[in-house]
N, C-alpha and C. Protein backbone atom coordinates (compact mmCIF):
# COMPACT_ATOMS: atom_id res chain seq x y z
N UNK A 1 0.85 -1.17 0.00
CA UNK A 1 0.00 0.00 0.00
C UNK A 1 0.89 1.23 0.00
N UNK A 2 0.58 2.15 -0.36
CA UNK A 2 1.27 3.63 -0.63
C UNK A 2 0.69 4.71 0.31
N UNK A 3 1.39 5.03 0.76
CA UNK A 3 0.96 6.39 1.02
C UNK A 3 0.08 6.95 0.96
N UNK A 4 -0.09 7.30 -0.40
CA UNK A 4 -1.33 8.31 -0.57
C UNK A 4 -2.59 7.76 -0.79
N UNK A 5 -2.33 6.07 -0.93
CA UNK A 5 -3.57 5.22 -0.72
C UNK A 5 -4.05 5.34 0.71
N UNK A 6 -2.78 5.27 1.57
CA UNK A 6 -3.44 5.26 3.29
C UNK A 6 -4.31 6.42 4.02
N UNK A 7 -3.52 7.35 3.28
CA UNK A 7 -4.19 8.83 3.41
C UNK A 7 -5.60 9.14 3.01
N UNK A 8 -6.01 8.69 1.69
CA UNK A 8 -7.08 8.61 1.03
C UNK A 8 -8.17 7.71 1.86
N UNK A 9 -7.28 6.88 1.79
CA UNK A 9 -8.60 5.47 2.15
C UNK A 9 -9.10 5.52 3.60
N UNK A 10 -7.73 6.04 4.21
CA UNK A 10 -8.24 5.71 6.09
C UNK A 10 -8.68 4.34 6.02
N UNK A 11 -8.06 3.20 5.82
CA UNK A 11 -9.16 1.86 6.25
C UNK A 11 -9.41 1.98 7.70
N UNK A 12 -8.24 2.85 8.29
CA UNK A 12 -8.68 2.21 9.81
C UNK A 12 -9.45 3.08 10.67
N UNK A 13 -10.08 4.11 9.72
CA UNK A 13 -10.46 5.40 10.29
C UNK A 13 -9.67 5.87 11.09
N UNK A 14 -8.72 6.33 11.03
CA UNK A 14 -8.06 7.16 11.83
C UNK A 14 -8.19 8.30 11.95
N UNK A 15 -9.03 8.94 10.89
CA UNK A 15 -9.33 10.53 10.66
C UNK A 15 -8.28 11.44 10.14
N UNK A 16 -7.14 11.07 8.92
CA UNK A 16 -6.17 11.33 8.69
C UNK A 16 -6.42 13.13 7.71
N UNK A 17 -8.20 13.12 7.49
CA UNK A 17 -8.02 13.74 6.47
C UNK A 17 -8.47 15.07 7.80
N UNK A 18 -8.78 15.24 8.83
CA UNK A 18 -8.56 16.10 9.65
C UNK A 18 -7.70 16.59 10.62
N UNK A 19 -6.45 15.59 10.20
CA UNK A 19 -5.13 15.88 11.06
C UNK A 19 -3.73 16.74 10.40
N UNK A 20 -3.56 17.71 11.08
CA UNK A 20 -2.19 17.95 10.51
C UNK A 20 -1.20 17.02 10.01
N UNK A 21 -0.38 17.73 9.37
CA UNK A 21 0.75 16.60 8.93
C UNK A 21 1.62 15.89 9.78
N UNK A 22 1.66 16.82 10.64
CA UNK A 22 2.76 16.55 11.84
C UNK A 22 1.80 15.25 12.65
N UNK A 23 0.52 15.54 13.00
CA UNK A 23 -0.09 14.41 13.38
C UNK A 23 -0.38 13.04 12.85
N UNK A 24 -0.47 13.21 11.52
CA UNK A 24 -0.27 12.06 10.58
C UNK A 24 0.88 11.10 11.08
N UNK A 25 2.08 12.10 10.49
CA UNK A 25 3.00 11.12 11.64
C UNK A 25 3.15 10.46 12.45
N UNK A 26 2.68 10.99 13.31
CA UNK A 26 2.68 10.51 14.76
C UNK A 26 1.28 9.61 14.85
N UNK A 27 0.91 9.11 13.75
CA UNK A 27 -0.76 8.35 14.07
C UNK A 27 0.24 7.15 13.37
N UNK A 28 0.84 7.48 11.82
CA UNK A 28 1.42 6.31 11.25
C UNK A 28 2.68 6.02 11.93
N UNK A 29 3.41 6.56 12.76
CA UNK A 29 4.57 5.82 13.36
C UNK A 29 4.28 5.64 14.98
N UNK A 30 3.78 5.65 15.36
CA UNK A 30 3.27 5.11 16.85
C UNK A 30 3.04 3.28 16.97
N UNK A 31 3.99 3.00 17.62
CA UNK A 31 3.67 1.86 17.38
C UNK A 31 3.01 1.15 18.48
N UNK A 32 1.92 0.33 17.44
CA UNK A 32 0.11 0.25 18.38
C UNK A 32 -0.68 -0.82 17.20
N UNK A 33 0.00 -1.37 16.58
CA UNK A 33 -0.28 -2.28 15.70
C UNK A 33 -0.15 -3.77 16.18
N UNK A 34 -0.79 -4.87 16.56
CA UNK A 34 -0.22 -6.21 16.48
C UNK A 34 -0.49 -6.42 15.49
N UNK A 35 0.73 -7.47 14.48
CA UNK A 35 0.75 -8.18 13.47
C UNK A 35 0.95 -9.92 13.92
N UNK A 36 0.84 -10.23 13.18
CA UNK A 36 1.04 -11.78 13.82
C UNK A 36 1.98 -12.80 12.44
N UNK A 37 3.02 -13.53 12.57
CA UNK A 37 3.84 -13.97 12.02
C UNK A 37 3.59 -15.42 12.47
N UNK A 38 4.20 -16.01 11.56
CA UNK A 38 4.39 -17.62 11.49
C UNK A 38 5.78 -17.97 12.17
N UNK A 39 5.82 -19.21 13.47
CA UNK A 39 6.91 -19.09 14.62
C UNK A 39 7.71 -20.42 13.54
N UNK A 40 8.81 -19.97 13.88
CA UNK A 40 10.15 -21.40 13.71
C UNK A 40 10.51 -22.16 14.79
N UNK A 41 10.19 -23.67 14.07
CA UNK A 41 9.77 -24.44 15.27
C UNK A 41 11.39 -24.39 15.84
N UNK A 42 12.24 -24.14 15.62
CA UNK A 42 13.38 -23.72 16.01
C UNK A 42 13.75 -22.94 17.37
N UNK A 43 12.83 -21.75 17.22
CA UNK A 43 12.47 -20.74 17.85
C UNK A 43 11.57 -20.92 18.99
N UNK A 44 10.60 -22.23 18.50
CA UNK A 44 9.86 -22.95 19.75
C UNK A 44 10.36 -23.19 20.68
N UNK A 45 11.08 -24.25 20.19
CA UNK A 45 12.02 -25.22 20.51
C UNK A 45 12.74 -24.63 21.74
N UNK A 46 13.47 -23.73 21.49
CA UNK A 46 14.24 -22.60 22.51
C UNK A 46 13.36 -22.30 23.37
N UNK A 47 12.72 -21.58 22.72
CA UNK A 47 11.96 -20.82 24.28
C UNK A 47 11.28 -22.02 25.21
N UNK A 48 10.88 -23.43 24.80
CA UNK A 48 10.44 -24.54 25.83
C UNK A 48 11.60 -24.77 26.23
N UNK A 49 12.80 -24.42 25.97
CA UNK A 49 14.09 -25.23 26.46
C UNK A 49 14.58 -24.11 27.35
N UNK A 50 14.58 -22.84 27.17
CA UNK A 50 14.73 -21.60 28.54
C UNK A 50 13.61 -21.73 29.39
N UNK A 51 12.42 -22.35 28.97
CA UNK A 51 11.44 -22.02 30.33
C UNK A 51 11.49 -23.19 30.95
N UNK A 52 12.56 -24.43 30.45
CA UNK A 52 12.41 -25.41 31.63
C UNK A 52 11.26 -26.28 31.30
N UNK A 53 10.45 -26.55 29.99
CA UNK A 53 9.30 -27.25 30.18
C UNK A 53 9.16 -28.53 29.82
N UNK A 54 11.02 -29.21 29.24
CA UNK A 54 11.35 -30.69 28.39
C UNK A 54 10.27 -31.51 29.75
N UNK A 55 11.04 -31.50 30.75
CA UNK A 55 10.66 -32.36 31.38
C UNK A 55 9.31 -32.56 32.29
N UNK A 56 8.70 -31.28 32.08
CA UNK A 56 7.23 -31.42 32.29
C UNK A 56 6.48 -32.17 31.30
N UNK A 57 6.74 -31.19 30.10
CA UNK A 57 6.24 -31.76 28.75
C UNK A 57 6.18 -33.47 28.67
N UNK A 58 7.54 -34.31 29.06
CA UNK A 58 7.95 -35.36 28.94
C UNK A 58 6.66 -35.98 30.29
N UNK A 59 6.70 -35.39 31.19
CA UNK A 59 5.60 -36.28 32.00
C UNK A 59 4.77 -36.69 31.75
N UNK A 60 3.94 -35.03 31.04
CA UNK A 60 2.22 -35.05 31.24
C UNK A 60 2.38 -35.88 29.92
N UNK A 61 3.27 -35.83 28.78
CA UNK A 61 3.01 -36.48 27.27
C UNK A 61 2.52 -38.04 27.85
N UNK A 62 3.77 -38.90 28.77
CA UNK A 62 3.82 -39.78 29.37
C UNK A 62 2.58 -40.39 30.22
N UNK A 63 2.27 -39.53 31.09
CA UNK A 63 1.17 -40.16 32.12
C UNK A 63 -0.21 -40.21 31.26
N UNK A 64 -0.59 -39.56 30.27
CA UNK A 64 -1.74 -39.34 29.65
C UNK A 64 -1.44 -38.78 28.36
N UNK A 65 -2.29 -39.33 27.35
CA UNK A 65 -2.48 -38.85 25.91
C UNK A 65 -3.59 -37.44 25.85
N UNK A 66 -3.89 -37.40 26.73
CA UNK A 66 -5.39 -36.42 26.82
C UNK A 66 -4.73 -35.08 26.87
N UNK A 67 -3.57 -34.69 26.68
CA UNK A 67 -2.99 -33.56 26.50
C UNK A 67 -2.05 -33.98 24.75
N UNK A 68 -2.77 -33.88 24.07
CA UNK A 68 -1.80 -33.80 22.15
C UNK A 68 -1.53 -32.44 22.45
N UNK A 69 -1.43 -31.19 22.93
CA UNK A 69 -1.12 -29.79 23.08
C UNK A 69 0.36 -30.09 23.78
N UNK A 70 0.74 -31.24 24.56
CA UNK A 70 1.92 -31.21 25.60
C UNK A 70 2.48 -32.09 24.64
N UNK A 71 2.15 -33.07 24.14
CA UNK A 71 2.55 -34.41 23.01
C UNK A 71 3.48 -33.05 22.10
N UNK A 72 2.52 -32.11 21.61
CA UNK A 72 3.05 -31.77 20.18
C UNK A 72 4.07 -30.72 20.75
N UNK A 73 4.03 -29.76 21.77
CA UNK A 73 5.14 -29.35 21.88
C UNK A 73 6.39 -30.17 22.31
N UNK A 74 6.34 -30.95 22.76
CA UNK A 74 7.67 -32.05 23.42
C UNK A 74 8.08 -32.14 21.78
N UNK A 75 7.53 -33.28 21.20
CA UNK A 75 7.89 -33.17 19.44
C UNK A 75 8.78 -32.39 18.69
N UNK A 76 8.18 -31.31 19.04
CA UNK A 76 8.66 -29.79 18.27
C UNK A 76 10.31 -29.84 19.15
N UNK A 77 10.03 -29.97 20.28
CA UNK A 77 11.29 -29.42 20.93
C UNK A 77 12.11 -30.45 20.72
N UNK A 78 12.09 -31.56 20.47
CA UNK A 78 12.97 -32.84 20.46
C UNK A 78 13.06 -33.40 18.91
N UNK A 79 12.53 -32.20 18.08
CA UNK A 79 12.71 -32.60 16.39
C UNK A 79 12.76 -34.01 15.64
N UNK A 80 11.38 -34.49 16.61
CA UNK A 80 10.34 -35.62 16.31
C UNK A 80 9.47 -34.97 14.72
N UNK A 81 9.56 -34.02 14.16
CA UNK A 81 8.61 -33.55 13.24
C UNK A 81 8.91 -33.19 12.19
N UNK A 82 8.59 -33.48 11.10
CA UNK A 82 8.90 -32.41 9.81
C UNK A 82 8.36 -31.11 9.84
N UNK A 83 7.42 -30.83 10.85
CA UNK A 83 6.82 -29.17 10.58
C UNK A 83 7.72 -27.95 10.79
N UNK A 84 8.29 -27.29 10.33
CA UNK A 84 9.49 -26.34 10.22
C UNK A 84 8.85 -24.87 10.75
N UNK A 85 7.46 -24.57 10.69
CA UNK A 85 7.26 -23.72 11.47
C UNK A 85 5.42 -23.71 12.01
N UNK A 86 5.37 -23.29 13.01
CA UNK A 86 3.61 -22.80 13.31
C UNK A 86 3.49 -21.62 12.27
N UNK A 87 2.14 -21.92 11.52
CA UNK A 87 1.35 -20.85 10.46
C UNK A 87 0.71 -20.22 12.03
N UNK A 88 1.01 -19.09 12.63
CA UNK A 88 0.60 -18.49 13.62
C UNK A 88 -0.41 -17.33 12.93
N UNK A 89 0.42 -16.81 11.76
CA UNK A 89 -0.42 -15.77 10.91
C UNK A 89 -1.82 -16.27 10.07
N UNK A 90 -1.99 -17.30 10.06
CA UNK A 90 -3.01 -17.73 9.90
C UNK A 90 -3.94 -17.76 11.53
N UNK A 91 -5.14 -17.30 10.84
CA UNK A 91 -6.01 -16.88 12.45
C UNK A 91 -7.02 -18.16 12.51
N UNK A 92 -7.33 -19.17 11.78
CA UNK A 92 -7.48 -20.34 12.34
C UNK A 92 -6.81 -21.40 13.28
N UNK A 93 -5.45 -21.47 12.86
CA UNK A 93 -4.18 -21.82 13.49
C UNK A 93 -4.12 -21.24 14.64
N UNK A 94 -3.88 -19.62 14.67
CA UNK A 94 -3.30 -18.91 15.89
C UNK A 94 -4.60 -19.16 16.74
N UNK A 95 -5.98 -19.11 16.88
CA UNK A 95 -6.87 -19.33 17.73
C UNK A 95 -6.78 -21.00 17.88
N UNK A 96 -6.21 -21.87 17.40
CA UNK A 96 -6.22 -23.09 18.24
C UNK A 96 -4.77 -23.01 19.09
N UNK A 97 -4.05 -22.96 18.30
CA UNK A 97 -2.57 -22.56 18.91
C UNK A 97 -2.70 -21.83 20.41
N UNK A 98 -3.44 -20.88 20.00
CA UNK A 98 -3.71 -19.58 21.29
C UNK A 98 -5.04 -20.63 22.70
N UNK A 99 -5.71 -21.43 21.88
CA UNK A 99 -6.82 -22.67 22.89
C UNK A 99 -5.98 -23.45 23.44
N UNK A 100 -4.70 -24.09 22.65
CA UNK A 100 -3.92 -25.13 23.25
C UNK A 100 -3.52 -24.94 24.35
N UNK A 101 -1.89 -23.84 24.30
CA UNK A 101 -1.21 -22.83 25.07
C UNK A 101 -1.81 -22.58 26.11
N UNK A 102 -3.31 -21.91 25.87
CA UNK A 102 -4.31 -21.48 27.01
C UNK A 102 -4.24 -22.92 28.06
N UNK A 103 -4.69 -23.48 26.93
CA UNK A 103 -5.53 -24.80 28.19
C UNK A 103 -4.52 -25.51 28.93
N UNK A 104 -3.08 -25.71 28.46
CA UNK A 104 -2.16 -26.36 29.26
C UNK A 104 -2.07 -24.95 30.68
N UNK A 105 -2.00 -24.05 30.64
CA UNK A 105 -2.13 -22.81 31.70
C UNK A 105 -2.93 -23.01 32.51
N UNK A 106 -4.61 -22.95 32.01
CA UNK A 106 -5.54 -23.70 32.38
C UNK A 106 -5.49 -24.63 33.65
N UNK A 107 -4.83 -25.66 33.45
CA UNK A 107 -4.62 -26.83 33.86
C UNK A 107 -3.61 -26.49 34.74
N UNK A 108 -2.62 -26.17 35.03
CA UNK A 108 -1.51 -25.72 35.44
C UNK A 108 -0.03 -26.28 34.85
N UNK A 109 -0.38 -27.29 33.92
CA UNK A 109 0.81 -27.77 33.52
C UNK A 109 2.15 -26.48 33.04
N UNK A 110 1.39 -26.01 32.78
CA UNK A 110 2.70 -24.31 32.27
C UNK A 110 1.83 -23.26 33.24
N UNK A 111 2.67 -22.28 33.52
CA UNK A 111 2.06 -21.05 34.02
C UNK A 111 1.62 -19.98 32.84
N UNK A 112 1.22 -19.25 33.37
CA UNK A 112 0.01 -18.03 32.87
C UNK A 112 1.55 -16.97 31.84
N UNK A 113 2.75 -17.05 32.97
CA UNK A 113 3.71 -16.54 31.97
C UNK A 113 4.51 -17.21 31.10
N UNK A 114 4.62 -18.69 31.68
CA UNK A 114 5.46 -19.23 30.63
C UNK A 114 4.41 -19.12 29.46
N UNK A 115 3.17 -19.33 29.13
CA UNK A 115 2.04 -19.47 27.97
C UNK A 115 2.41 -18.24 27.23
N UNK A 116 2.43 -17.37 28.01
CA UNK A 116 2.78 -15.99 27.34
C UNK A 116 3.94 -15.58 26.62
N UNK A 117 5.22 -16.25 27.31
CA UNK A 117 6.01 -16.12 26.58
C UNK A 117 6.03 -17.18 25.09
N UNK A 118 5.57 -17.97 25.33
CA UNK A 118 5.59 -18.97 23.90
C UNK A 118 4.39 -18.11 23.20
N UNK A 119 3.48 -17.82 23.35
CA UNK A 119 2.39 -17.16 22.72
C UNK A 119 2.91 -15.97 21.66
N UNK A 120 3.82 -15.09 22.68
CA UNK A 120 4.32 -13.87 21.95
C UNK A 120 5.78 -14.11 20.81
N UNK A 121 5.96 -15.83 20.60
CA UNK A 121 6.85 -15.78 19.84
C UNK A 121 6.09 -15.50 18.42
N UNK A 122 4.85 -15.07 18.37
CA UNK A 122 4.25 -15.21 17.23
C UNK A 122 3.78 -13.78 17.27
N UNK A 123 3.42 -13.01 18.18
CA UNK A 123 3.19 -11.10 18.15
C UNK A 123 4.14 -10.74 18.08
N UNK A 124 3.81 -9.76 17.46
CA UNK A 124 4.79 -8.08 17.28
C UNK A 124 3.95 -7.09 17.03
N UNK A 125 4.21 -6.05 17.84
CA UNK A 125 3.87 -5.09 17.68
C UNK A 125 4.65 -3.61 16.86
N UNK A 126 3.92 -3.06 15.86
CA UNK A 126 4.40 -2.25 14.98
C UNK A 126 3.81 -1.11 14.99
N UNK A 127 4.25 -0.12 13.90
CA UNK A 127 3.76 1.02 13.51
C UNK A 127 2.82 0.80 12.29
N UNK A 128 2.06 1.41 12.25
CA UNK A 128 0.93 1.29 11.11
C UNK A 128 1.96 1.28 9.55
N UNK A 129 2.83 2.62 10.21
CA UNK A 129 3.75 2.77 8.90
C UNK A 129 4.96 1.17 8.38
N UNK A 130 5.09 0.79 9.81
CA UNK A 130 5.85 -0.54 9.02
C UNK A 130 4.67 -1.50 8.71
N UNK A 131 3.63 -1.41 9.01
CA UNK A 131 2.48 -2.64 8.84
C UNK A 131 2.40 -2.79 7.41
N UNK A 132 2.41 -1.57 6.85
CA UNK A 132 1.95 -1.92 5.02
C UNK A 132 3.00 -0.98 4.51
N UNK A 133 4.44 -1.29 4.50
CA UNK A 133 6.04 -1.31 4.00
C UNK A 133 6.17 -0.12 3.85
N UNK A 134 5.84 1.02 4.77
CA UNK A 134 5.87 2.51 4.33
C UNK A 134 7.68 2.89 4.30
N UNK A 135 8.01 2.31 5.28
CA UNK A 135 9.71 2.07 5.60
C UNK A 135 9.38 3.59 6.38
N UNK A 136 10.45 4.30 6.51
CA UNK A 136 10.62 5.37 6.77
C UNK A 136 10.24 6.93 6.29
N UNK A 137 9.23 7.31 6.90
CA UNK A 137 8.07 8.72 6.61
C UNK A 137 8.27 9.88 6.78
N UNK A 138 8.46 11.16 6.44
CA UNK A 138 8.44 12.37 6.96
C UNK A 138 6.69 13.40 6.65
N UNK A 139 7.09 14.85 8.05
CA UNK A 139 5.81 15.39 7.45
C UNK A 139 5.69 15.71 5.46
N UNK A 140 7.00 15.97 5.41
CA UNK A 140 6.86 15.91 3.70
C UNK A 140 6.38 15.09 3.11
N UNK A 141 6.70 14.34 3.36
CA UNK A 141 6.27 12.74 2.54
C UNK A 141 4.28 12.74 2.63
N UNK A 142 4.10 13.06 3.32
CA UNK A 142 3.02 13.10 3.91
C UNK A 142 2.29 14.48 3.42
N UNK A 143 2.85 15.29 3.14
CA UNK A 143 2.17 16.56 2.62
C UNK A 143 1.99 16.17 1.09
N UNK A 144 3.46 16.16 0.24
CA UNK A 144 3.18 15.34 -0.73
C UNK A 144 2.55 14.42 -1.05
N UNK A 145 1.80 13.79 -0.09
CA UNK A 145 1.04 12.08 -0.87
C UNK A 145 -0.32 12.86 -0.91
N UNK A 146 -1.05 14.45 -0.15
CA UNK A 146 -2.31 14.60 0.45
C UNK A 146 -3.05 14.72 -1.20
């Protein structure tokens, strides 16, 4: 998207066409955006291996099948899998992903922060302006696109 498409269009209503330029700015570079990305099970892998959870994981997988959410992360972390990354950016995925995570918390098998930290290997938060590749903006840039 361009510029002077964002300006024009407002998808997000922001009210761009009643803001100074200088405010424009500061609406498109504020960063207040979550985007959501696809995790490397690599990247999984790690963060269950800093929070300490092999050998939980290894229990609950063990004592009971009624957790495939504890099954599939142990997997991931012990590169039992061909899956090379979670489609997190997909929002079918990320809402089971985000049910799984939950429910082992739930349960107490992980805590409320360890969930969080595996959760957020898949958020980021941005600027509207990096959300749709503006790269780097000035009020010029911005006077010019009106």
């Amino acid at each position: 998207m361009t510029l002077r498409n964002e300006l024009r269009g407002d998808p997000l209503g922001r009210g761009y066409a009643e803001m100074t330029d200088a405010a424009v700015l500061a609406s498109l570079t504020t960063v207040d955006r979550v985007v959501f990305r696809d995790v490397p099970i690599p990247s999984l892998a790690g963060v269950i291996e800093e929070q300490a959870l092999v050998p939980t994981l290894r229990a609950v997988s063990e004592a009971s099948p009624v957790y495939p959410v504890a099954e599939q992360l142990l997997r991931f972390t012990v590169g039992q899998t061909p899956v090379t990354s979670i489609s997190y950016s997909d929002p079918a995925i990320r809402a089971r992903t985000d049910m799984g995570i939950g429910g082992l918390a739930q349960m107490g098998i992980i805590t409320q922060a360890q969930a969080a930290v595996i959760l957020a290997l898949g958020r980021d938060t941005v600027s509207r302006a990096h959300e749709i590749g503006l790269g780097q903006i000035t009020e010029l840039d911005i006077k010019e696109s009106r």
